[in-house]
C-alpha atoms as a PDB file:
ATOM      1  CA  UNK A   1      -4.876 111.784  20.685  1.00  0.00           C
ATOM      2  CA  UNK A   2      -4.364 112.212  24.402  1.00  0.00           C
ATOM      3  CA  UNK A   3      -0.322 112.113  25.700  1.00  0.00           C
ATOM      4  CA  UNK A   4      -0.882 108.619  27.071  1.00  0.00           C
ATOM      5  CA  UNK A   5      -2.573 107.267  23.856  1.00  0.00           C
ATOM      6  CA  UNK A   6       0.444 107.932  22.713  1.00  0.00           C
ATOM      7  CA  UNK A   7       2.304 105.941  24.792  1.00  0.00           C
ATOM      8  CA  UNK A   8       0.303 103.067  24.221  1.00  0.00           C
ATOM      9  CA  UNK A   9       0.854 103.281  20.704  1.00  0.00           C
ATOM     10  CA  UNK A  10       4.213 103.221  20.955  1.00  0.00           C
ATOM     11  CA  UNK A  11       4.089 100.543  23.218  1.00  0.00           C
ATOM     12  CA  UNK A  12       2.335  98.445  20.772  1.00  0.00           C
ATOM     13  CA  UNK A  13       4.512  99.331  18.368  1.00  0.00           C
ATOM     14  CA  UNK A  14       7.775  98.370  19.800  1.00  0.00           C
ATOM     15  CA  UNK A  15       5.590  94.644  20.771  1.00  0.00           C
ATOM     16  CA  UNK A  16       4.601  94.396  16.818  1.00  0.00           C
ATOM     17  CA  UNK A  17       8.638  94.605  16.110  1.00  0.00           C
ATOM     18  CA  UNK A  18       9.323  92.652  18.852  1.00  0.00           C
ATOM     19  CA  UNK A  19       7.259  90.015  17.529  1.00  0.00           C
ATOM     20  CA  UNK A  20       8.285  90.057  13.912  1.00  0.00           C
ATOM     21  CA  UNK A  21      11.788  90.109  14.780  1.00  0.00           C
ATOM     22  CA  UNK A  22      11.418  86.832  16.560  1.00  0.00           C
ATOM     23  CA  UNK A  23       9.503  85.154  14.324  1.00  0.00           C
ATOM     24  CA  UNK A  24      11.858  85.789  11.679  1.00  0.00           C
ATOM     25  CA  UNK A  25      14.549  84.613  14.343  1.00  0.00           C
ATOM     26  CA  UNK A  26      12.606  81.482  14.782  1.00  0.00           C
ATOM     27  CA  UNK A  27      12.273  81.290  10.670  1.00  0.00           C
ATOM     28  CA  UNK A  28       8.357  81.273  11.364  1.00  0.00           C
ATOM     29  CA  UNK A  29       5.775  82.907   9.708  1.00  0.00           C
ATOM     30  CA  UNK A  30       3.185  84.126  11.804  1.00  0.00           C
ATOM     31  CA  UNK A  31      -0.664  85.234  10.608  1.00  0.00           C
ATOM     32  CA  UNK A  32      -1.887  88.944  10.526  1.00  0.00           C
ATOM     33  CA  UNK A  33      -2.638  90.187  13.850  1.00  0.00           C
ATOM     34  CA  UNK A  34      -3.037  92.962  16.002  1.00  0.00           C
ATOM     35  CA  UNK A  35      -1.674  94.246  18.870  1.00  0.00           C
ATOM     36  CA  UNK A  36      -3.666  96.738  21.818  1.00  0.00           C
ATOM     37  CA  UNK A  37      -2.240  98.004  24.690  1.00  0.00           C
ATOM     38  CA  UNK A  38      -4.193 100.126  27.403  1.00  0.00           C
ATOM     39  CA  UNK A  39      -2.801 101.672  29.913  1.00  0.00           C
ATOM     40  CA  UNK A  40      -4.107 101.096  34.062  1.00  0.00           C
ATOM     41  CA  UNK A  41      -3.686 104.238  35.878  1.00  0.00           C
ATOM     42  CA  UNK A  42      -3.942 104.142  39.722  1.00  0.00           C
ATOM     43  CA  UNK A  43      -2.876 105.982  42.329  1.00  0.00           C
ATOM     44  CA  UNK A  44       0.613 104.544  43.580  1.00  0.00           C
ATOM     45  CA  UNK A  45       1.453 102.356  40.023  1.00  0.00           C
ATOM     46  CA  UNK A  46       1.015 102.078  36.005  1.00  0.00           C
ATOM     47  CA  UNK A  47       0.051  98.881  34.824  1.00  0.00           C
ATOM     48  CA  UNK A  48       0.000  98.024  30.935  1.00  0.00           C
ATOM     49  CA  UNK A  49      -2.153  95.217  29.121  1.00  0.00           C
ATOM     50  CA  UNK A  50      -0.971  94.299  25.869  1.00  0.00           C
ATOM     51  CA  UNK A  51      -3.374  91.923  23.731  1.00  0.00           C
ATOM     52  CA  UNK A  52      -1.803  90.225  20.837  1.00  0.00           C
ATOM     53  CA  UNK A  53      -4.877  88.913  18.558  1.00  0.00           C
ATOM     54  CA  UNK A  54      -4.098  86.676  15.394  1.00  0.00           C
ATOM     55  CA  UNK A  55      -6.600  86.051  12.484  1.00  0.00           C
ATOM     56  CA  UNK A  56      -6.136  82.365  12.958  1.00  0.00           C
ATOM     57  CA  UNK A  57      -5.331  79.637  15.938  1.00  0.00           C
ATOM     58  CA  UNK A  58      -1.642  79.911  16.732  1.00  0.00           C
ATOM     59  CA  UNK A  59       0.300  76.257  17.395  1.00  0.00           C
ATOM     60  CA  UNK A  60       1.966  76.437  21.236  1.00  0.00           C
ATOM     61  CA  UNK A  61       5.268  77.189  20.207  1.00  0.00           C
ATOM     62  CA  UNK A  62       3.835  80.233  17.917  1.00  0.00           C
ATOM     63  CA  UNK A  63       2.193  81.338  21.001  1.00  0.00           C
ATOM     64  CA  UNK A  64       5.008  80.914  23.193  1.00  0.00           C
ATOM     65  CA  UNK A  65       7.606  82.850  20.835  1.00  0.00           C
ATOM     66  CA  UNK A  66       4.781  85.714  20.581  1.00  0.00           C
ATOM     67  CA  UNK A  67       4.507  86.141  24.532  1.00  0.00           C
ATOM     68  CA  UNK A  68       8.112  85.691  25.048  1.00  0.00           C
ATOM     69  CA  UNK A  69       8.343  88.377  22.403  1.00  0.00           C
ATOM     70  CA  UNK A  70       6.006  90.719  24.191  1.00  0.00           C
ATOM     71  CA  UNK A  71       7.935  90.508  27.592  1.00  0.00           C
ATOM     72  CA  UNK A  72      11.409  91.295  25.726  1.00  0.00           C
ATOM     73  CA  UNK A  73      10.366  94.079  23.929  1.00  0.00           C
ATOM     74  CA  UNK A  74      12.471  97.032  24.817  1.00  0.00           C
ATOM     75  CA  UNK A  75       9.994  99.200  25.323  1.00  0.00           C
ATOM     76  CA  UNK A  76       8.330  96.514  27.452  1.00  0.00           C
ATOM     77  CA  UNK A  77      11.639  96.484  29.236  1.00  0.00           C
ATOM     78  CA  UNK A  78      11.990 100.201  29.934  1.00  0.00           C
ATOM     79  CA  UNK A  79       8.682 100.405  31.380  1.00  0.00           C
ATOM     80  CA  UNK A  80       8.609  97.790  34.058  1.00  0.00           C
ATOM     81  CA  UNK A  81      11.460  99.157  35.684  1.00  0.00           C
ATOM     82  CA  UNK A  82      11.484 102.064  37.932  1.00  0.00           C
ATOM     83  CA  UNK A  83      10.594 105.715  36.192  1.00  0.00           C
ATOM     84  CA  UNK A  84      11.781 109.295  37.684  1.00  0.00           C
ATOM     85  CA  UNK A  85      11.990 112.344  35.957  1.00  0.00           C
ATOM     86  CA  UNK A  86      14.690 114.292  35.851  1.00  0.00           C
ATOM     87  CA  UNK A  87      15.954 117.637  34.516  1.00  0.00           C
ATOM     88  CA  UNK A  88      13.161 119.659  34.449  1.00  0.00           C
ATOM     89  CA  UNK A  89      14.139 122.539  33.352  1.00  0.00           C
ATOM     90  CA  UNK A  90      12.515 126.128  32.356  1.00  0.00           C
ATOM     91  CA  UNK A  91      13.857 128.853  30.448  1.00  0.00           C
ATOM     92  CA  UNK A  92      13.681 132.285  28.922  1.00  0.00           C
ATOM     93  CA  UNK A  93      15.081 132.696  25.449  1.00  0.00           C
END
């Protein structure tokens, strides 16, 4: 895997949670899906697309709670804000 695979894995790992967490919430039981997120790299911004696919037609409301689901992720969260690094530091043992 390439470092920003990586990322996107994690990504659509924290969105999988994030979904089954409020589905449970909601006391809904959602189909098996899948969940792909890509990463845009430009020049002055990252942009992620996360696709949420579901073996079967989803009512409005389970769509709804899925999407919402997405956006609150924390991961989802952390990444549309700001990022800077800090601390980099080198060292000799």
């Amino acid at each position: 895997m390439r470092p920003h695979e990586l990322l996107e894995s994690a990504l659509a790992a924290c969105i999988c949670m994030s979904i089954e967490m409020a589905a449970e919430r909601a006391g809904t039981t959602l189909p098996e899906g899948t969940v792909e997120v890509t990463i845009d790299r430009c020049d002055n911004e990252t942009g992620f697309n996360a696709i949420v696919r579901y073996d079967a037609v989803l009512p409005d409301a389970d769509r709804e709670l899925a999407r919402s689901a997405v956006l609150a992720s924390p991961a989802a969260n952390t990444l549309r804000k700001p990022v800077r690094m800090e601390r980099i530091l080198t060292a000799s043992t």
